[in-house]
PDB file of N, CA and C in Angstrom:
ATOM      1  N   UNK A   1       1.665   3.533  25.990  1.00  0.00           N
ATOM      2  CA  UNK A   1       1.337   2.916  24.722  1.00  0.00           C
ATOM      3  C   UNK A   1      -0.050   3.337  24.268  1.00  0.00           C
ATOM      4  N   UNK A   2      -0.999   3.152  25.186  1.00  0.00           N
ATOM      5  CA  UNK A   2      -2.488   3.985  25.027  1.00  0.00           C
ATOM      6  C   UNK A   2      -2.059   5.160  24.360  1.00  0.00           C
ATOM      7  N   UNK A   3      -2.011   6.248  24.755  1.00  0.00           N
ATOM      8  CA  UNK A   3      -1.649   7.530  24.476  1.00  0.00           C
ATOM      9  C   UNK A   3      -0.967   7.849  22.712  1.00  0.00           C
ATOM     10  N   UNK A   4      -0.083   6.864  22.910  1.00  0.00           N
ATOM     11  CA  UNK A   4       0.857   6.764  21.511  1.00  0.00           C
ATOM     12  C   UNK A   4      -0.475   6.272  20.267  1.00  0.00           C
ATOM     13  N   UNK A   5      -1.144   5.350  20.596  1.00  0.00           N
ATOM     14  CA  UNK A   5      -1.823   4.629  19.674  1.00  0.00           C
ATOM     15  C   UNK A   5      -3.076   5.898  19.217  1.00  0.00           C
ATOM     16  N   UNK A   6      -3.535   6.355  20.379  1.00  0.00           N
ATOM     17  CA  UNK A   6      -4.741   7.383  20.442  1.00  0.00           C
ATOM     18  C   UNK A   6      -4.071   8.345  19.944  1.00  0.00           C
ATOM     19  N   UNK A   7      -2.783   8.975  20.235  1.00  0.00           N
ATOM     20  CA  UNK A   7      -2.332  10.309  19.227  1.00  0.00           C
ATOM     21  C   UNK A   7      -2.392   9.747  17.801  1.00  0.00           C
ATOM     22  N   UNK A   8      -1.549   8.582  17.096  1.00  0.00           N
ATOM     23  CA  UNK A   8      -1.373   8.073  15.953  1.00  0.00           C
ATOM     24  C   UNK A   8      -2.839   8.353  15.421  1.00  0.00           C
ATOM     25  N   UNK A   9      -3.498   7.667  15.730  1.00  0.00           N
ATOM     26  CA  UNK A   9      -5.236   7.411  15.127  1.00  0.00           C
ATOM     27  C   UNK A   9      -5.740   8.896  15.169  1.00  0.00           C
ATOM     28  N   UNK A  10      -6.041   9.452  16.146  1.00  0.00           N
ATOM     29  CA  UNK A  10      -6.743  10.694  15.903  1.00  0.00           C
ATOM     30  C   UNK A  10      -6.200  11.673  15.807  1.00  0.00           C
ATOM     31  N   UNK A  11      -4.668  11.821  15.477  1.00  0.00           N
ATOM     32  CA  UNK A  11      -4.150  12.955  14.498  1.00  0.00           C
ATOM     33  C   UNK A  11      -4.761  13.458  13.032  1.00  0.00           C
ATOM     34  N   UNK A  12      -3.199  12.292  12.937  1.00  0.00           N
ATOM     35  CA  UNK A  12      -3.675  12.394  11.133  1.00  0.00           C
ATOM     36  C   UNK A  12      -4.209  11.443  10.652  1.00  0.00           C
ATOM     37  N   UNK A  13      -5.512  10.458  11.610  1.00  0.00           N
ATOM     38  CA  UNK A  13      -6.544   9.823  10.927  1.00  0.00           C
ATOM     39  C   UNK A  13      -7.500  10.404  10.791  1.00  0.00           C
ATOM     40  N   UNK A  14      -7.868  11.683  11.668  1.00  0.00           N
ATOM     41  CA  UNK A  14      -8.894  12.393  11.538  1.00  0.00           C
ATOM     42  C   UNK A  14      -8.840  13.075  10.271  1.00  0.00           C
ATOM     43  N   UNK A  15      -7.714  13.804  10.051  1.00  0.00           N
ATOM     44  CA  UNK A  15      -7.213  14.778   8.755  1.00  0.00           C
ATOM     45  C   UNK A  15      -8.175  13.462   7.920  1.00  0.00           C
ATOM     46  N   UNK A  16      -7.309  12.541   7.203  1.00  0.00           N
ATOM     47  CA  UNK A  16      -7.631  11.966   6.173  1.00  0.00           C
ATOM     48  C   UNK A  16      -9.035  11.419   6.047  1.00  0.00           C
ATOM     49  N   UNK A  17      -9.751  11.168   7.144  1.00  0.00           N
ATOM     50  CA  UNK A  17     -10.761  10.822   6.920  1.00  0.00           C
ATOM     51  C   UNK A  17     -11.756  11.858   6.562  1.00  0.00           C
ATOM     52  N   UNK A  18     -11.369  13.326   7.036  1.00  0.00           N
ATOM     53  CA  UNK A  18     -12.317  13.970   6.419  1.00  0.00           C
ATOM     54  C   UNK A  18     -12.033  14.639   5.249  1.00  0.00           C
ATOM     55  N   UNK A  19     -10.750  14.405   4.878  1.00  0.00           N
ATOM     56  CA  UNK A  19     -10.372  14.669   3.351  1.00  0.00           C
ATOM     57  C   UNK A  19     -10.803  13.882   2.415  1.00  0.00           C
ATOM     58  N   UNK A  20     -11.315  12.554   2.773  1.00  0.00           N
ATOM     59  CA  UNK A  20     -11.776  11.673   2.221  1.00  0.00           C
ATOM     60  C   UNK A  20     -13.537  11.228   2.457  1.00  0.00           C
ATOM     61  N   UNK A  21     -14.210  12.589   2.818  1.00  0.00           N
ATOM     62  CA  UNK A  21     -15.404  12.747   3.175  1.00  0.00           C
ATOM     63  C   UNK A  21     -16.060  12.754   1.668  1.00  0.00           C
ATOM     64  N   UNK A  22     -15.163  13.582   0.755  1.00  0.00           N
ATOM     65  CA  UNK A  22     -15.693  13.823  -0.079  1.00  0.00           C
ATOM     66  C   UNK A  22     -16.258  13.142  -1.284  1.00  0.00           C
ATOM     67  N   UNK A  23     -15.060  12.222  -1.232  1.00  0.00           N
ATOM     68  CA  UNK A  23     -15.180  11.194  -2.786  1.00  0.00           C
ATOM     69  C   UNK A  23     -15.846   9.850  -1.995  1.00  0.00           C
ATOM     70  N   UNK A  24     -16.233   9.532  -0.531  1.00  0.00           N
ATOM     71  CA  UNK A  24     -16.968   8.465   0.041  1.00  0.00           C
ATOM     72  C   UNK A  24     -18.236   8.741  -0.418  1.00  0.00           C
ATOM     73  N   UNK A  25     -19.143   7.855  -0.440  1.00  0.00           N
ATOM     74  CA  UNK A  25     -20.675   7.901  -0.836  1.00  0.00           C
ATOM     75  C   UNK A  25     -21.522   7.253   0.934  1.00  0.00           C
ATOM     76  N   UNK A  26     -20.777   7.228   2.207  1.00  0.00           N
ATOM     77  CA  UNK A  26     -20.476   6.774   3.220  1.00  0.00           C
ATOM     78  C   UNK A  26     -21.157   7.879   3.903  1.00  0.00           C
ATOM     79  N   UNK A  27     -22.013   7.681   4.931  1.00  0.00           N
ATOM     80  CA  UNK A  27     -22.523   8.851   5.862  1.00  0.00           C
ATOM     81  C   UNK A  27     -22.236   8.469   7.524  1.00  0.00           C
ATOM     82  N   UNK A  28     -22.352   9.199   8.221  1.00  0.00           N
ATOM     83  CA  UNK A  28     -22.368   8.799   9.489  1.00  0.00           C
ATOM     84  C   UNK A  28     -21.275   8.302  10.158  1.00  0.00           C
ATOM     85  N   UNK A  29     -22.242   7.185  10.730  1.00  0.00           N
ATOM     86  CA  UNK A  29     -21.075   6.799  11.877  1.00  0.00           C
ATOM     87  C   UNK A  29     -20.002   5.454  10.904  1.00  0.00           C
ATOM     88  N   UNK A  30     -21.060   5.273   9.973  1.00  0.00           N
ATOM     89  CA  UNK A  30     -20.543   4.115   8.635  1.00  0.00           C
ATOM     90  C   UNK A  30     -18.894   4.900   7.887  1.00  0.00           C
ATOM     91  N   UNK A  31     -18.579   6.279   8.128  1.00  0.00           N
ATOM     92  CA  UNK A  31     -17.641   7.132   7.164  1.00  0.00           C
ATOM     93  C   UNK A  31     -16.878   6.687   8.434  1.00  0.00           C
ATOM     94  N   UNK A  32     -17.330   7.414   9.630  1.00  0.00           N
ATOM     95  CA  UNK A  32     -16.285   7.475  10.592  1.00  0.00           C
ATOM     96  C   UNK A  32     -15.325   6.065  11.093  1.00  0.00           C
ATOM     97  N   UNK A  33     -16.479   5.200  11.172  1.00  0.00           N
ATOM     98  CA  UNK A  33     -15.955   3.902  11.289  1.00  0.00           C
ATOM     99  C   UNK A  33     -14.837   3.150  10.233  1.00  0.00           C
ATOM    100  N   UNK A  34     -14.843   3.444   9.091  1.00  0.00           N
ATOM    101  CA  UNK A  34     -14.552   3.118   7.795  1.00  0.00           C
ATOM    102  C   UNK A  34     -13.137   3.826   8.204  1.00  0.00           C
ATOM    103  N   UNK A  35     -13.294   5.236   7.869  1.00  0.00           N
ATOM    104  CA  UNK A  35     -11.865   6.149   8.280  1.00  0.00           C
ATOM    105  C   UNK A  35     -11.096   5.764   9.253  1.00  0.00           C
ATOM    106  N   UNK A  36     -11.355   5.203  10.534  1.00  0.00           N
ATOM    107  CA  UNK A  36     -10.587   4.526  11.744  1.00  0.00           C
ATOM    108  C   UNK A  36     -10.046   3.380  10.870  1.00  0.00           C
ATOM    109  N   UNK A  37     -10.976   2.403  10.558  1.00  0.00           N
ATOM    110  CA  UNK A  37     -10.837   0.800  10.377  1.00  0.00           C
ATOM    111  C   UNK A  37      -9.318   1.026   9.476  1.00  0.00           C
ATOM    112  N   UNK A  38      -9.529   2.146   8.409  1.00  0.00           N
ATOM    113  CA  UNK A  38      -8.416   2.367   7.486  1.00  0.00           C
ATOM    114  C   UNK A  38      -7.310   2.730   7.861  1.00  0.00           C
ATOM    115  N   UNK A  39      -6.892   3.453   8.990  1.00  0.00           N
ATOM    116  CA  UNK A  39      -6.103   4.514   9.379  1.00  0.00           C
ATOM    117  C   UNK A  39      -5.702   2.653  10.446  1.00  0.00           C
ATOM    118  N   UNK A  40      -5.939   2.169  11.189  1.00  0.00           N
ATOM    119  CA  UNK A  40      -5.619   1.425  11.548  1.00  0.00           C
ATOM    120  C   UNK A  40      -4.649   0.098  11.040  1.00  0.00           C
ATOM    121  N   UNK A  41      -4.873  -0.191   9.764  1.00  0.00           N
ATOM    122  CA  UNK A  41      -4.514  -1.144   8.907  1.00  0.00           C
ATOM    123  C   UNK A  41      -3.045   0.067   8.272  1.00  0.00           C
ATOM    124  N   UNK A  42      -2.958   1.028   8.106  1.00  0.00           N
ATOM    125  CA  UNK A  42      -1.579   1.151   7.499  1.00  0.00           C
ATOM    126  C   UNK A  42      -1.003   1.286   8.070  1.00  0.00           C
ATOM    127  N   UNK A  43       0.665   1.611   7.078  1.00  0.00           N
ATOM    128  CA  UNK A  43       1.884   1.094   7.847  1.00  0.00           C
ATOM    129  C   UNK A  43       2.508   2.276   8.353  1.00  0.00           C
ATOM    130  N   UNK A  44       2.144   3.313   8.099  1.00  0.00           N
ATOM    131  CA  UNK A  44       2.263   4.936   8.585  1.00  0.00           C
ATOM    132  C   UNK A  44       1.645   5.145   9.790  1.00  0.00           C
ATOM    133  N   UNK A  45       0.472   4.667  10.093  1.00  0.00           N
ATOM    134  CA  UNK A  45      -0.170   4.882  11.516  1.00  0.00           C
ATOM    135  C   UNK A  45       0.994   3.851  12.823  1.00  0.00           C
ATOM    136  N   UNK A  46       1.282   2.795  12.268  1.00  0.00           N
ATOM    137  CA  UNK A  46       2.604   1.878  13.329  1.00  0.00           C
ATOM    138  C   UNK A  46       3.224   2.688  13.499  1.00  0.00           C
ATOM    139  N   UNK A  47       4.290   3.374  12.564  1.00  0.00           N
ATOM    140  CA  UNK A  47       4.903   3.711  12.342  1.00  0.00           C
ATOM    141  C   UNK A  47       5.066   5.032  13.304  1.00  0.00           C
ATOM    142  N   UNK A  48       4.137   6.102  12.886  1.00  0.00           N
ATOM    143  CA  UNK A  48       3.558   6.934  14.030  1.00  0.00           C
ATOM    144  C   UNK A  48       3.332   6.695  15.687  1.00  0.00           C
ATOM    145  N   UNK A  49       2.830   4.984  15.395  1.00  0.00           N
ATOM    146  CA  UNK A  49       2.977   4.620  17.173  1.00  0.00           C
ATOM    147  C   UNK A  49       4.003   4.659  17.931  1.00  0.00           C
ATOM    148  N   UNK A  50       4.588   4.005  17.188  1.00  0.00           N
ATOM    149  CA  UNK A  50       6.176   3.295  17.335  1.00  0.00           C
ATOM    150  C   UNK A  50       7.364   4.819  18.097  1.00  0.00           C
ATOM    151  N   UNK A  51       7.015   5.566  17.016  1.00  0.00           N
ATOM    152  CA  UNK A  51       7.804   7.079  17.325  1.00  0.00           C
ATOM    153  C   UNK A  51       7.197   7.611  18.525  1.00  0.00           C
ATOM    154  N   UNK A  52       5.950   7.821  18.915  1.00  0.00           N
ATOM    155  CA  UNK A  52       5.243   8.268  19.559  1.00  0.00           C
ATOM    156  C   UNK A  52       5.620   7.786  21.001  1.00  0.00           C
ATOM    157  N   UNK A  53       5.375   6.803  21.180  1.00  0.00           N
ATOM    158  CA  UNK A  53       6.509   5.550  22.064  1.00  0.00           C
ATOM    159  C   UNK A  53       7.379   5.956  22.005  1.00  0.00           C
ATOM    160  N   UNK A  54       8.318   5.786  21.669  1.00  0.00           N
ATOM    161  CA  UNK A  54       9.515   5.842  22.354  1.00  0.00           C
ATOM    162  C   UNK A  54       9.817   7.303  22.102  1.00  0.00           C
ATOM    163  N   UNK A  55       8.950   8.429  22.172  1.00  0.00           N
ATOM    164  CA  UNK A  55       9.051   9.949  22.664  1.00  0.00           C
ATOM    165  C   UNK A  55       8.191   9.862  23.555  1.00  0.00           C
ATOM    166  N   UNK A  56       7.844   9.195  24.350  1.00  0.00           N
ATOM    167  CA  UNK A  56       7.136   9.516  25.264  1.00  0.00           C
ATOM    168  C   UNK A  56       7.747   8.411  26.739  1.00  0.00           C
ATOM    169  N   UNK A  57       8.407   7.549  26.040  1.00  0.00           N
ATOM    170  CA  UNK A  57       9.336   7.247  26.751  1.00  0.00           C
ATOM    171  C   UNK A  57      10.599   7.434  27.097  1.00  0.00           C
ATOM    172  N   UNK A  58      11.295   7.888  26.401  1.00  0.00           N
ATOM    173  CA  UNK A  58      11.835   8.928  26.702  1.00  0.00           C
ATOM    174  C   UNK A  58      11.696   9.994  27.826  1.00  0.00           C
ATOM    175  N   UNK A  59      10.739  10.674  27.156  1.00  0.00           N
ATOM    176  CA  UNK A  59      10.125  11.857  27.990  1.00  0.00           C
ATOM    177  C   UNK A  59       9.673  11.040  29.898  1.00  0.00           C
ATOM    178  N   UNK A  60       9.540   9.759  30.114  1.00  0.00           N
ATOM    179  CA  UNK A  60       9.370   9.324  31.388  1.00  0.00           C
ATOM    180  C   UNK A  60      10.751   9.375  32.318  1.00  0.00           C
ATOM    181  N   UNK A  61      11.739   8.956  31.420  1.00  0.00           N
ATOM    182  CA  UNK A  61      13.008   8.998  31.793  1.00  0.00           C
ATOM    183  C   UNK A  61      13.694   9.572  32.229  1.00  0.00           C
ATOM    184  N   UNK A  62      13.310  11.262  32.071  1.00  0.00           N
ATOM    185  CA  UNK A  62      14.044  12.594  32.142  1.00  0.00           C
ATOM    186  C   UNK A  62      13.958  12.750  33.433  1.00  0.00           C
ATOM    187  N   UNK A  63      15.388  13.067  34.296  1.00  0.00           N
ATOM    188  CA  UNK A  63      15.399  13.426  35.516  1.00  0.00           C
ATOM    189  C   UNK A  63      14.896  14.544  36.113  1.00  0.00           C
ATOM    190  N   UNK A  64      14.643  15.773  35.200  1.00  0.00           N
ATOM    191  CA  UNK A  64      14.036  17.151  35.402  1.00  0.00           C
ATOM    192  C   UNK A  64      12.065  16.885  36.097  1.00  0.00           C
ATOM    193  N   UNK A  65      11.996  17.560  37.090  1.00  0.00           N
ATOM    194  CA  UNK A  65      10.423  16.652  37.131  1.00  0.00           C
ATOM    195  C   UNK A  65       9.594  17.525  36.566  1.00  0.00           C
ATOM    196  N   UNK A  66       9.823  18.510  36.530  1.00  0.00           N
ATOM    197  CA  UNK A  66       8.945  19.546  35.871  1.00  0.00           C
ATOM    198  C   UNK A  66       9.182  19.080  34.286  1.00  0.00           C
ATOM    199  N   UNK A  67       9.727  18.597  33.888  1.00  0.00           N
ATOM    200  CA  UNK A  67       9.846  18.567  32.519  1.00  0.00           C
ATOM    201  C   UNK A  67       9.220  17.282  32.089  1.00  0.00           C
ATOM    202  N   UNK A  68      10.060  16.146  33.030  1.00  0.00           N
ATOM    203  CA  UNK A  68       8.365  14.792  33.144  1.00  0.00           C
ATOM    204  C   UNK A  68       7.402  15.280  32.726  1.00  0.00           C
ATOM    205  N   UNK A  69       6.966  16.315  33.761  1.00  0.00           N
ATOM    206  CA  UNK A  69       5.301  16.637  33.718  1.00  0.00           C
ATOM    207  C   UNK A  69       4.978  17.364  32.837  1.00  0.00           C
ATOM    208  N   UNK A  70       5.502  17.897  31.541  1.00  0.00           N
ATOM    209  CA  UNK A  70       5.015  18.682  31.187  1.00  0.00           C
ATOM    210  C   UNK A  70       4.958  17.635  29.745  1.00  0.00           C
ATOM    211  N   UNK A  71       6.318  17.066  29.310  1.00  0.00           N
ATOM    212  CA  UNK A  71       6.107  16.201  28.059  1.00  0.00           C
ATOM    213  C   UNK A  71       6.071  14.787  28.500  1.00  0.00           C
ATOM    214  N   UNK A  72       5.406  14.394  29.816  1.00  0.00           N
ATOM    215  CA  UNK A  72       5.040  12.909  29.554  1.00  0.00           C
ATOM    216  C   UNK A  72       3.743  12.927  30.333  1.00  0.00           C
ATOM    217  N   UNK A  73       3.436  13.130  31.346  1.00  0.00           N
ATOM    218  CA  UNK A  73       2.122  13.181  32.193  1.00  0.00           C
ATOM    219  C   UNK A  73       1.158  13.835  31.541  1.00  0.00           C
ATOM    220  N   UNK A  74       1.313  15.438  31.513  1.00  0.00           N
ATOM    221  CA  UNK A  74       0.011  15.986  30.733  1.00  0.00           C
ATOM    222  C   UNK A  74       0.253  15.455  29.306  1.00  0.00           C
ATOM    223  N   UNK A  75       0.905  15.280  28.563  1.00  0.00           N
ATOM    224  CA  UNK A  75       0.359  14.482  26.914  1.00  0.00           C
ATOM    225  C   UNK A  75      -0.129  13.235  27.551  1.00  0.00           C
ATOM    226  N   UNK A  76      -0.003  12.575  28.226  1.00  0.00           N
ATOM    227  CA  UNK A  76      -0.456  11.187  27.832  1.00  0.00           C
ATOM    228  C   UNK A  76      -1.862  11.110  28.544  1.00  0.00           C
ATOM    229  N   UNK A  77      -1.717  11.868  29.847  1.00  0.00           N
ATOM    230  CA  UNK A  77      -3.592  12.026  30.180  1.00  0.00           C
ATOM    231  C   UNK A  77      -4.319  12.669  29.567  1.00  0.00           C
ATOM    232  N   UNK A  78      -4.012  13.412  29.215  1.00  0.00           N
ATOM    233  CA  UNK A  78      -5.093  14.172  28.219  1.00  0.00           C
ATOM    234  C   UNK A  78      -5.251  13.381  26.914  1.00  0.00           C
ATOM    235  N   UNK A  79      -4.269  13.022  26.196  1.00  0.00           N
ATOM    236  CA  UNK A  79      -4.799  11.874  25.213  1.00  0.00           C
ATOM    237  C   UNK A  79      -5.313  10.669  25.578  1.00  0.00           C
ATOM    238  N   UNK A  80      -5.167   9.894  26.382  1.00  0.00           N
ATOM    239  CA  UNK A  80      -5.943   8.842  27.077  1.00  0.00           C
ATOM    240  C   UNK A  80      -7.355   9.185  27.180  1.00  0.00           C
ATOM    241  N   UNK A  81      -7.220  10.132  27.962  1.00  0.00           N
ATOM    242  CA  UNK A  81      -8.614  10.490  28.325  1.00  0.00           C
ATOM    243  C   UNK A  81      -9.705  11.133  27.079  1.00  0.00           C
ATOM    244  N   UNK A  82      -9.247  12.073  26.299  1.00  0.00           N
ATOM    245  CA  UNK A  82      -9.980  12.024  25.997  1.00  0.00           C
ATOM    246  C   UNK A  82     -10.330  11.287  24.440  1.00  0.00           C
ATOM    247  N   UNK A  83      -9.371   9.827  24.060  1.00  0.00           N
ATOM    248  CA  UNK A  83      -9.442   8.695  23.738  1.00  0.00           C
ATOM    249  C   UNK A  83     -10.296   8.237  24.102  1.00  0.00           C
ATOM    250  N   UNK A  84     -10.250   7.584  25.536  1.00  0.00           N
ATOM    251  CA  UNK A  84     -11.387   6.850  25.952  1.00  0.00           C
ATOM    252  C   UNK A  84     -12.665   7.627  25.945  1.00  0.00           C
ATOM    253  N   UNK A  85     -12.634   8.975  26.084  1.00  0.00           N
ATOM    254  CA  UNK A  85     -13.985   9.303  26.150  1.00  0.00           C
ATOM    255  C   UNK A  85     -14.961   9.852  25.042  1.00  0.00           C
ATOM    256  N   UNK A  86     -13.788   9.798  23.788  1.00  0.00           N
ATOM    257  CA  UNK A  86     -14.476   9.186  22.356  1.00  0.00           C
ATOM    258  C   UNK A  86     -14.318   8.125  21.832  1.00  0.00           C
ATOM    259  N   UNK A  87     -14.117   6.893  22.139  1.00  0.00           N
ATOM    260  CA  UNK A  87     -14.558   5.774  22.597  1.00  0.00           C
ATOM    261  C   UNK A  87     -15.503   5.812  22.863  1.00  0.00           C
ATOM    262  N   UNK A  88     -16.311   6.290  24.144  1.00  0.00           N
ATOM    263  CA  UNK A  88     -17.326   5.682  24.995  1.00  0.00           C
ATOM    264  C   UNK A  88     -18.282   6.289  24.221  1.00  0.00           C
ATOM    265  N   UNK A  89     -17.966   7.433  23.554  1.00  0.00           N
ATOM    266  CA  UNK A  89     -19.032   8.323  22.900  1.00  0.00           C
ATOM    267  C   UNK A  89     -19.759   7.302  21.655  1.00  0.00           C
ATOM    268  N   UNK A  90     -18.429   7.115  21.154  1.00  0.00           N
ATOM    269  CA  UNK A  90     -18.789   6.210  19.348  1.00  0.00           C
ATOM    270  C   UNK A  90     -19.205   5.210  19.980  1.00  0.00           C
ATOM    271  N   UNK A  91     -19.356   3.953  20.868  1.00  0.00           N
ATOM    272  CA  UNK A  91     -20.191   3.111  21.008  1.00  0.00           C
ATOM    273  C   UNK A  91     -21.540   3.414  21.876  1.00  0.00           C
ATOM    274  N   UNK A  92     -21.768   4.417  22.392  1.00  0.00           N
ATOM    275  CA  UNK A  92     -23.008   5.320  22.758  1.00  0.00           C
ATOM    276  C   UNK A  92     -23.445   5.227  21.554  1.00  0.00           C
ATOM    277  N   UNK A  93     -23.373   6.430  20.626  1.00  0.00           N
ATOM    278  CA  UNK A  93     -23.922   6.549  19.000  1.00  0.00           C
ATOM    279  C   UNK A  93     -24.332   5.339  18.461  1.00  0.00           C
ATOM    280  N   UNK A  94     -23.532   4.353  18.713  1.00  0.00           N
ATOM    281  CA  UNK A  94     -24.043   3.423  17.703  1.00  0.00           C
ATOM    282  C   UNK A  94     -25.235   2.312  18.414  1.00  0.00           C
ATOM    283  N   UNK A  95     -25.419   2.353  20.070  1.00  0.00           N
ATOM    284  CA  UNK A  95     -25.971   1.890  20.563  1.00  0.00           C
ATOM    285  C   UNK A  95     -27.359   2.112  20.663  1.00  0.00           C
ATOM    286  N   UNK A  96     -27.234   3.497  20.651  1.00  0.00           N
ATOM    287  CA  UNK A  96     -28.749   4.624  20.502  1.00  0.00           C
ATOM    288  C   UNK A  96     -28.930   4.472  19.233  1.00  0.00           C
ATOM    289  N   UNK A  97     -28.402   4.635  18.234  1.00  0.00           N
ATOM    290  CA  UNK A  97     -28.565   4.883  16.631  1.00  0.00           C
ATOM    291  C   UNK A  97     -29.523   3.109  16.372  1.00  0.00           C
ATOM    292  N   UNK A  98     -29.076   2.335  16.837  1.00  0.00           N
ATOM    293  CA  UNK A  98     -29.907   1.040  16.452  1.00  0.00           C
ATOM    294  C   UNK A  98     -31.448   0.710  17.382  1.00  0.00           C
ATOM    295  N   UNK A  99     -31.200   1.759  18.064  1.00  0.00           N
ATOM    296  CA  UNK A  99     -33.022   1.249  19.065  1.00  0.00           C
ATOM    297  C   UNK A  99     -33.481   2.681  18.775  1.00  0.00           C
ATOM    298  N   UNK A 100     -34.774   2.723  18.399  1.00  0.00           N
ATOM    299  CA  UNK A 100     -35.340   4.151  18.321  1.00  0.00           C
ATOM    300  C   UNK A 100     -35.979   4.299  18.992  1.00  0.00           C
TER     301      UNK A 100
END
C-alpha cells in the first residue's frame, strides 16, 4: 500500500506540480508543499492508488518467483524507499530552512 500511494503522488504529482510552477506566484518548499497537499486531495490520485494496489497485488500472488521479484519486490522497494527518503529529505529542508 506504501509503494502504491508513493507511486500515485510522485508520478503524476510531480508532472503537475511543475506544470503548474508557472502560473503559481509560490516558491520553494511553499510550491512543493502546495503541489503534494493538491495531488493528495483528488480523486485521480485514489484512483491511481487503488489500481496500483491491486497490480501489485496481484503481482504478490504470482506463482513464478522470478516474476514476484521482478514486478512486486523490486517496484515496491525501490518506491518505498526512495519515498521515505524524500520524506526524510522534505522535513530536513524545512527544519534547517526555519533556524539559520
Amino acid at each position: 500500500m506504501l509503494a502504491a500511494l508513493f507511486l500515485a503522488l510522485f508520478g503524476p504529482g510531480i508532472w503537475v506540480m511543475f506544470r503548474d510552477f508557472n502560473t503559481t506566484k509560490t516558491t520553494g518548499l511553499g510550491a512543493v508543499a502546495g503541489g503534494l497537499t493538491q495531488s493528495l486531495l483528488s480523486p485521480v490520485f485514489w484512483i491511481m492508488v487503488v489500481l496500483l494496489f491491486a497490480l501489485f497485488f496481484g503481482a504478490s500472488r504470482l506463482g513464478n518467483c522470478s516474476l514476484r521479484v521482478l514486478l512486486f519486490w523490486i517496484p515496491t522497494i525501490l518506491t518505498s524507499t526512495l519515498g521515505l527518503l524524500f520524506g526524510a529529505l522534505f522535513v530536513y529542508a524545512i527544519t534547517r530552512s526555519r533556524h539559520p
